[in-house]
N, C-alpha and C. Protein backbone atom coordinates (compact mmCIF):
# COMPACT_ATOMS: atom_id res chain seq x y z
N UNK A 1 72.04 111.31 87.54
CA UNK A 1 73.42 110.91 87.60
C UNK A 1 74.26 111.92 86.84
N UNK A 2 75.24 112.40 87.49
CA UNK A 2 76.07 113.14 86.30
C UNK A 2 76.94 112.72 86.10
N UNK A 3 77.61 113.63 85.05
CA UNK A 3 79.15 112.84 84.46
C UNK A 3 79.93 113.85 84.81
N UNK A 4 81.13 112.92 84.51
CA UNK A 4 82.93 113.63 85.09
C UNK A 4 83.07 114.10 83.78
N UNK A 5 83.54 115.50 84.37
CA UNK A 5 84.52 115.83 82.77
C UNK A 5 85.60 115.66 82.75
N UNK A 6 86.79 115.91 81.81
CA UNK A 6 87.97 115.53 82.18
C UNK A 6 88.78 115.69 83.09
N UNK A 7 88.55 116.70 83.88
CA UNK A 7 89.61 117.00 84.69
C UNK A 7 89.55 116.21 86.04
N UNK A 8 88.22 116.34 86.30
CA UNK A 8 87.20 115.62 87.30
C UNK A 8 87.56 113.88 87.52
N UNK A 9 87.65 113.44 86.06
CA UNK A 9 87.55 112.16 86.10
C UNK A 9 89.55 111.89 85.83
N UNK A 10 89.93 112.81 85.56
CA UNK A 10 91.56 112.59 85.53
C UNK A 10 91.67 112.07 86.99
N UNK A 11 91.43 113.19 87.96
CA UNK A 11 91.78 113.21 89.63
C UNK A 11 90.77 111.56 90.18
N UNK A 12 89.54 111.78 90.05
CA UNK A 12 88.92 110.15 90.53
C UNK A 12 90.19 109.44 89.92
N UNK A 13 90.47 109.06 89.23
CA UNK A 13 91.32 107.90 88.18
C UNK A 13 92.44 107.87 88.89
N UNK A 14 92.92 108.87 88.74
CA UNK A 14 94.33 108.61 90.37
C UNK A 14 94.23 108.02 91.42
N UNK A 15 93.32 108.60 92.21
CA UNK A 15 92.99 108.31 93.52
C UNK A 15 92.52 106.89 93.35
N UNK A 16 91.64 106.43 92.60
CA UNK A 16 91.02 105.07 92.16
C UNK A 16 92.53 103.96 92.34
N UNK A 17 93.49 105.04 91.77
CA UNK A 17 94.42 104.23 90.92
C UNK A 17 95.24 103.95 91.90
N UNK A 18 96.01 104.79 92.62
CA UNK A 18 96.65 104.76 93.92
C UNK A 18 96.55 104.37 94.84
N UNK A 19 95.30 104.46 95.20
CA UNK A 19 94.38 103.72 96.28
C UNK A 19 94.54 101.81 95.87
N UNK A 20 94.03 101.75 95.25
CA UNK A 20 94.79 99.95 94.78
C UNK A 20 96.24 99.58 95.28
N UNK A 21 96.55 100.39 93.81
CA UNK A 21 97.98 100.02 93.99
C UNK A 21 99.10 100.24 94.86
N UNK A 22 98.90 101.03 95.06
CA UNK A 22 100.04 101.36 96.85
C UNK A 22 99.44 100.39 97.86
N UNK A 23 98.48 99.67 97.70
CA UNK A 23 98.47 98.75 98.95
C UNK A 23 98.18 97.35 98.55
N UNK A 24 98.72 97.07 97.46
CA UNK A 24 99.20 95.47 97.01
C UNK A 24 100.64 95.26 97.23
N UNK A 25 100.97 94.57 97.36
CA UNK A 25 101.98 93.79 97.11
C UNK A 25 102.80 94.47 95.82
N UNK A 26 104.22 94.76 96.16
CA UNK A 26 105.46 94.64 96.89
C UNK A 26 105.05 95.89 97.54
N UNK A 27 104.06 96.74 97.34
CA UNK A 27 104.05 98.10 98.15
C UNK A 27 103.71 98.20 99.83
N UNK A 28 102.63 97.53 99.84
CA UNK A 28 101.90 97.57 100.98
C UNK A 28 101.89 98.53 101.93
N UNK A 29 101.21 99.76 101.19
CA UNK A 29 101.21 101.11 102.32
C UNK A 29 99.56 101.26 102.79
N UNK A 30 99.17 100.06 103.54
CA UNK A 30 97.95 100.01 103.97
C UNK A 30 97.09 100.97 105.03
N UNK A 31 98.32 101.96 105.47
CA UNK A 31 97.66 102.89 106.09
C UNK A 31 97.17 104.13 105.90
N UNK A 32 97.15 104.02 104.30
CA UNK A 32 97.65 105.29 103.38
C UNK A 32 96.40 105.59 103.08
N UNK A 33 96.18 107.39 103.16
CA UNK A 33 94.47 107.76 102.92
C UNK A 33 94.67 108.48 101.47
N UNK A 34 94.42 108.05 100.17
CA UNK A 34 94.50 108.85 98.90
C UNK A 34 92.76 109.83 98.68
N UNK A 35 93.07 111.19 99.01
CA UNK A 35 91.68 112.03 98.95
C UNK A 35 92.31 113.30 97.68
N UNK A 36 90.64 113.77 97.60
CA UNK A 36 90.68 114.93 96.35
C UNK A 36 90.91 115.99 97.16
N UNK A 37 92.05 117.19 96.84
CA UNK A 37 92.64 118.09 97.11
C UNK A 37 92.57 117.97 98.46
N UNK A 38 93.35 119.31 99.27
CA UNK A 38 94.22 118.91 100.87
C UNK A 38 93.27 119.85 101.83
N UNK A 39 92.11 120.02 101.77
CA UNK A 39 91.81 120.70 102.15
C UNK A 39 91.35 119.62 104.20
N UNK A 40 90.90 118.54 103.47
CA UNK A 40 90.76 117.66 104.56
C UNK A 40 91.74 116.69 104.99
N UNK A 41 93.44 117.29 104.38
CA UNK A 41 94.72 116.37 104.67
C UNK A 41 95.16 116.17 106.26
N UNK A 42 95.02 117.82 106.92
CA UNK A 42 95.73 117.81 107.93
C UNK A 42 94.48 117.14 109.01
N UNK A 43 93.68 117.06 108.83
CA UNK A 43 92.79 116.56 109.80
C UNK A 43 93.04 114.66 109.99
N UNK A 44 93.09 114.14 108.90
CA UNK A 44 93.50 112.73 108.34
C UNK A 44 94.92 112.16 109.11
N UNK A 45 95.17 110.95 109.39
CA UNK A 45 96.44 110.04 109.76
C UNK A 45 97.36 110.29 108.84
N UNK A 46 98.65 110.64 108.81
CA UNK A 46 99.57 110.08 107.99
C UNK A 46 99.89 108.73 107.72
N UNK A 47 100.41 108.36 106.59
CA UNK A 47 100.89 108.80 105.25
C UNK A 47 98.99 109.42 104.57
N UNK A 48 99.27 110.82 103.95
CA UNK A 48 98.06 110.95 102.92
C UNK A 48 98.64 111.53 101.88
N UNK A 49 98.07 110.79 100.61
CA UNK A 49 98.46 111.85 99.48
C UNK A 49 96.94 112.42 98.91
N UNK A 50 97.36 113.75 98.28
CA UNK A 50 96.14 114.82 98.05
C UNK A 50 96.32 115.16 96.92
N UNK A 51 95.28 114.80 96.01
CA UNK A 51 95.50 114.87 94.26
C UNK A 51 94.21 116.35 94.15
N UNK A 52 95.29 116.58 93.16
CA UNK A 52 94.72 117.68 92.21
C UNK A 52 94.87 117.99 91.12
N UNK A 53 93.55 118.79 90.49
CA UNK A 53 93.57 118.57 88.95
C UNK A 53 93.87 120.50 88.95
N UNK A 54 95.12 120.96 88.26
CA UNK A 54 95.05 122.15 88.66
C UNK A 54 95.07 122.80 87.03
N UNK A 55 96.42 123.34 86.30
CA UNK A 55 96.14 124.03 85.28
C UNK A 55 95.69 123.05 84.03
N UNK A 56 95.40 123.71 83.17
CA UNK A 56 94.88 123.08 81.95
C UNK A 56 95.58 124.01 80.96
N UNK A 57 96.09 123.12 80.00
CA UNK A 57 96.38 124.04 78.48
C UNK A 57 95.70 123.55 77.05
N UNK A 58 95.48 124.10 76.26
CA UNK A 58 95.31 124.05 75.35
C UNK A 58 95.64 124.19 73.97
N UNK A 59 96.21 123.18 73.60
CA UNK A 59 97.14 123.57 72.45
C UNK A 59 96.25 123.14 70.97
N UNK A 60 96.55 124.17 69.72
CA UNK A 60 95.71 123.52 68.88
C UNK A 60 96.94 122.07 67.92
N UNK A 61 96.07 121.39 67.43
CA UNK A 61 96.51 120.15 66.50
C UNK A 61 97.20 120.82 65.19
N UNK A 62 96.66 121.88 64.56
CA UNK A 62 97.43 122.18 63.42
C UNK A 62 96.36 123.48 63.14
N UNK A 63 97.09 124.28 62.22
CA UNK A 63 97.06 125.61 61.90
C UNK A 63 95.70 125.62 61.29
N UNK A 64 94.66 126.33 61.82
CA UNK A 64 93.22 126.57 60.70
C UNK A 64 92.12 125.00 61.61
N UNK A 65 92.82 124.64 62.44
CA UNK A 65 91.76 123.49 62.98
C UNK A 65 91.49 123.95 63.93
N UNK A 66 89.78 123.45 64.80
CA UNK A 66 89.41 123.49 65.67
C UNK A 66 90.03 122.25 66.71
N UNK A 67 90.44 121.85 66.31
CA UNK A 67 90.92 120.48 67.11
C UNK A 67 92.14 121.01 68.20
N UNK A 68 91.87 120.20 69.59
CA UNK A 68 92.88 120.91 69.85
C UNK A 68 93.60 119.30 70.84
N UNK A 69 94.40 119.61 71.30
CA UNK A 69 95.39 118.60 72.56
C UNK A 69 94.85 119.27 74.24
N UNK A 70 94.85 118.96 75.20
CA UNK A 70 94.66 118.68 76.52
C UNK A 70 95.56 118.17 77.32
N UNK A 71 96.35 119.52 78.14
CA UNK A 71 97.28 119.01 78.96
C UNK A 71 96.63 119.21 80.21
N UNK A 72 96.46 118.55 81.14
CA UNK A 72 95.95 118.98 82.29
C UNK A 72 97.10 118.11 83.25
N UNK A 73 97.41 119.35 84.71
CA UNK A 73 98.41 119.37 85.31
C UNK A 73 98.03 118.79 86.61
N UNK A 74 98.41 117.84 86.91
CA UNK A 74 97.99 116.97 88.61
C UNK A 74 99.21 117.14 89.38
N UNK A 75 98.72 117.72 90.62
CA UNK A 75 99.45 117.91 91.56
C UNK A 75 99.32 116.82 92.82
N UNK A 76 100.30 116.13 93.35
CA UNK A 76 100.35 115.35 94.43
C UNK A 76 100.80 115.52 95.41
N UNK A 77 100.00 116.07 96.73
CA UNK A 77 100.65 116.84 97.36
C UNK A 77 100.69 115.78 98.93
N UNK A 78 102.11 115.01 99.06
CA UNK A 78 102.47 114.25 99.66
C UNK A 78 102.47 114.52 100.92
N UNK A 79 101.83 114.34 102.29
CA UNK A 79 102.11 114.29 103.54
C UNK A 79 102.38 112.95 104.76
N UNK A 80 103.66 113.09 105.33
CA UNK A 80 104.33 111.70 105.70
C UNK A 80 104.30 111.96 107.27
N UNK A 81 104.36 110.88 107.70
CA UNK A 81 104.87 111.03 108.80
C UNK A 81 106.05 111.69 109.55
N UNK A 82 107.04 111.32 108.48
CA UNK A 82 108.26 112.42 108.73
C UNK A 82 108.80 112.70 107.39
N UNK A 83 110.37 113.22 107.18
CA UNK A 83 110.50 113.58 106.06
C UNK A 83 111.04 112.09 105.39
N UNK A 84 111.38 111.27 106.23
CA UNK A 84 111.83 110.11 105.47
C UNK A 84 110.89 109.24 104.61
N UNK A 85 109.64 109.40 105.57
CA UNK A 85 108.44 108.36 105.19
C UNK A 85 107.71 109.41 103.91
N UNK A 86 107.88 110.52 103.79
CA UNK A 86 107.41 111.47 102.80
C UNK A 86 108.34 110.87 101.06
N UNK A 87 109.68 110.88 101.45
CA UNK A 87 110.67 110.24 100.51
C UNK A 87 110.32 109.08 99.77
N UNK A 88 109.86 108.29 101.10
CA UNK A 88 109.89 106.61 100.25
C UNK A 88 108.49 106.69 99.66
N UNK A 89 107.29 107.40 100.51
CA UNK A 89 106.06 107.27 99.42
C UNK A 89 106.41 108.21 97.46
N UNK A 90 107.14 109.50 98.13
CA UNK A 90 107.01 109.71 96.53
C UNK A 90 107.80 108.70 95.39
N UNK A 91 109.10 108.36 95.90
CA UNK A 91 109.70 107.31 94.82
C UNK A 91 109.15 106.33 94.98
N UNK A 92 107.68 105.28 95.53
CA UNK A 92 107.04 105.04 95.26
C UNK A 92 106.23 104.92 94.06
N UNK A 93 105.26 106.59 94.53
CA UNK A 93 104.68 106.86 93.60
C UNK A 93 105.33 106.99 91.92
N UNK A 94 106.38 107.50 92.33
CA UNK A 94 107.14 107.53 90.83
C UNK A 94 107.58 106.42 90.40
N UNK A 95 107.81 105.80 90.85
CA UNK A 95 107.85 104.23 90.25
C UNK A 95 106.68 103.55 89.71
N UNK A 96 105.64 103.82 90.28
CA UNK A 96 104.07 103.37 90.17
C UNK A 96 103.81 103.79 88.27
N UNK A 97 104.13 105.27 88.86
CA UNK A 97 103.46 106.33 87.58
C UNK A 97 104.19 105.83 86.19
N UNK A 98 105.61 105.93 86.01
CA UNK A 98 106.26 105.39 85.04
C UNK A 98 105.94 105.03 84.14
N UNK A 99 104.58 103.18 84.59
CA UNK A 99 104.39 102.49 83.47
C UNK A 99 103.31 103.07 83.32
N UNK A 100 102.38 104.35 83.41
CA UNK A 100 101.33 104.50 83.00
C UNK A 100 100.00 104.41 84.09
N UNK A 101 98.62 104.80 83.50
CA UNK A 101 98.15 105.08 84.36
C UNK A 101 96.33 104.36 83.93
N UNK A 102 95.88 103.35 84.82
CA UNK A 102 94.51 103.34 84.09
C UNK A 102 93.85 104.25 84.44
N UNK A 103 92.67 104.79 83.40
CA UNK A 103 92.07 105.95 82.78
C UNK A 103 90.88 105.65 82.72
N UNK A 104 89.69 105.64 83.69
CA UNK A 104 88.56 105.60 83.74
C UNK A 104 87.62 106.50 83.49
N UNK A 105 86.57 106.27 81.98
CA UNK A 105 86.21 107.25 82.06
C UNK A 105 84.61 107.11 82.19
């Protein structure tokens, strides 16, 4: 069995996450395919969104420490049926994201 490292398990955790929640209630975008990066988007039905775990930074905690912070940068790369249905999924999604995100690790 192996394990996710962070970046790995950032992107599952989205998709996990999105995949739920965009198709409960008040959302209900039940036709919606959430996959890891776009490489298999255009082949797929619209609405799909295509997560990615792309740059990473590294910042240290304080001067003389090994310790450091972890920014890692997710890209959502939205494809709609048209440009309208592209619109309402991202302010969607941004509404979703707002309160936070569960974090499976």
């Amino acid at each position: 069995m192996s394990v996710y490292r962070i970046s790995r398990n950032l992107e599952a955790s989205f998709i996990e996450f999105l995949n739920t929640t965009l198709k409960e209630t008040p959302y209900l975008w039940n036709d919606l395919n959430v996959i890891k990066g776009f490489n298999h988007a255009y082949e797929l039905p619209t609405p799909t969104i295509a997560v990615r775990a792309e740059n990473t930074v590294y910042d240290k905690v304080e001067i003389g420490s090994n310790s450091f912070t972890r920014t890692v940068q997710i890209y959502l790369d939205i494809f709609g049926s048209d440009d309208g249905n592209r619109l309402d999924l991202k302010d969607c999604i941004i509404e979703i994201l707002k309160d936070g995100l569960i974090y499976n690790e």
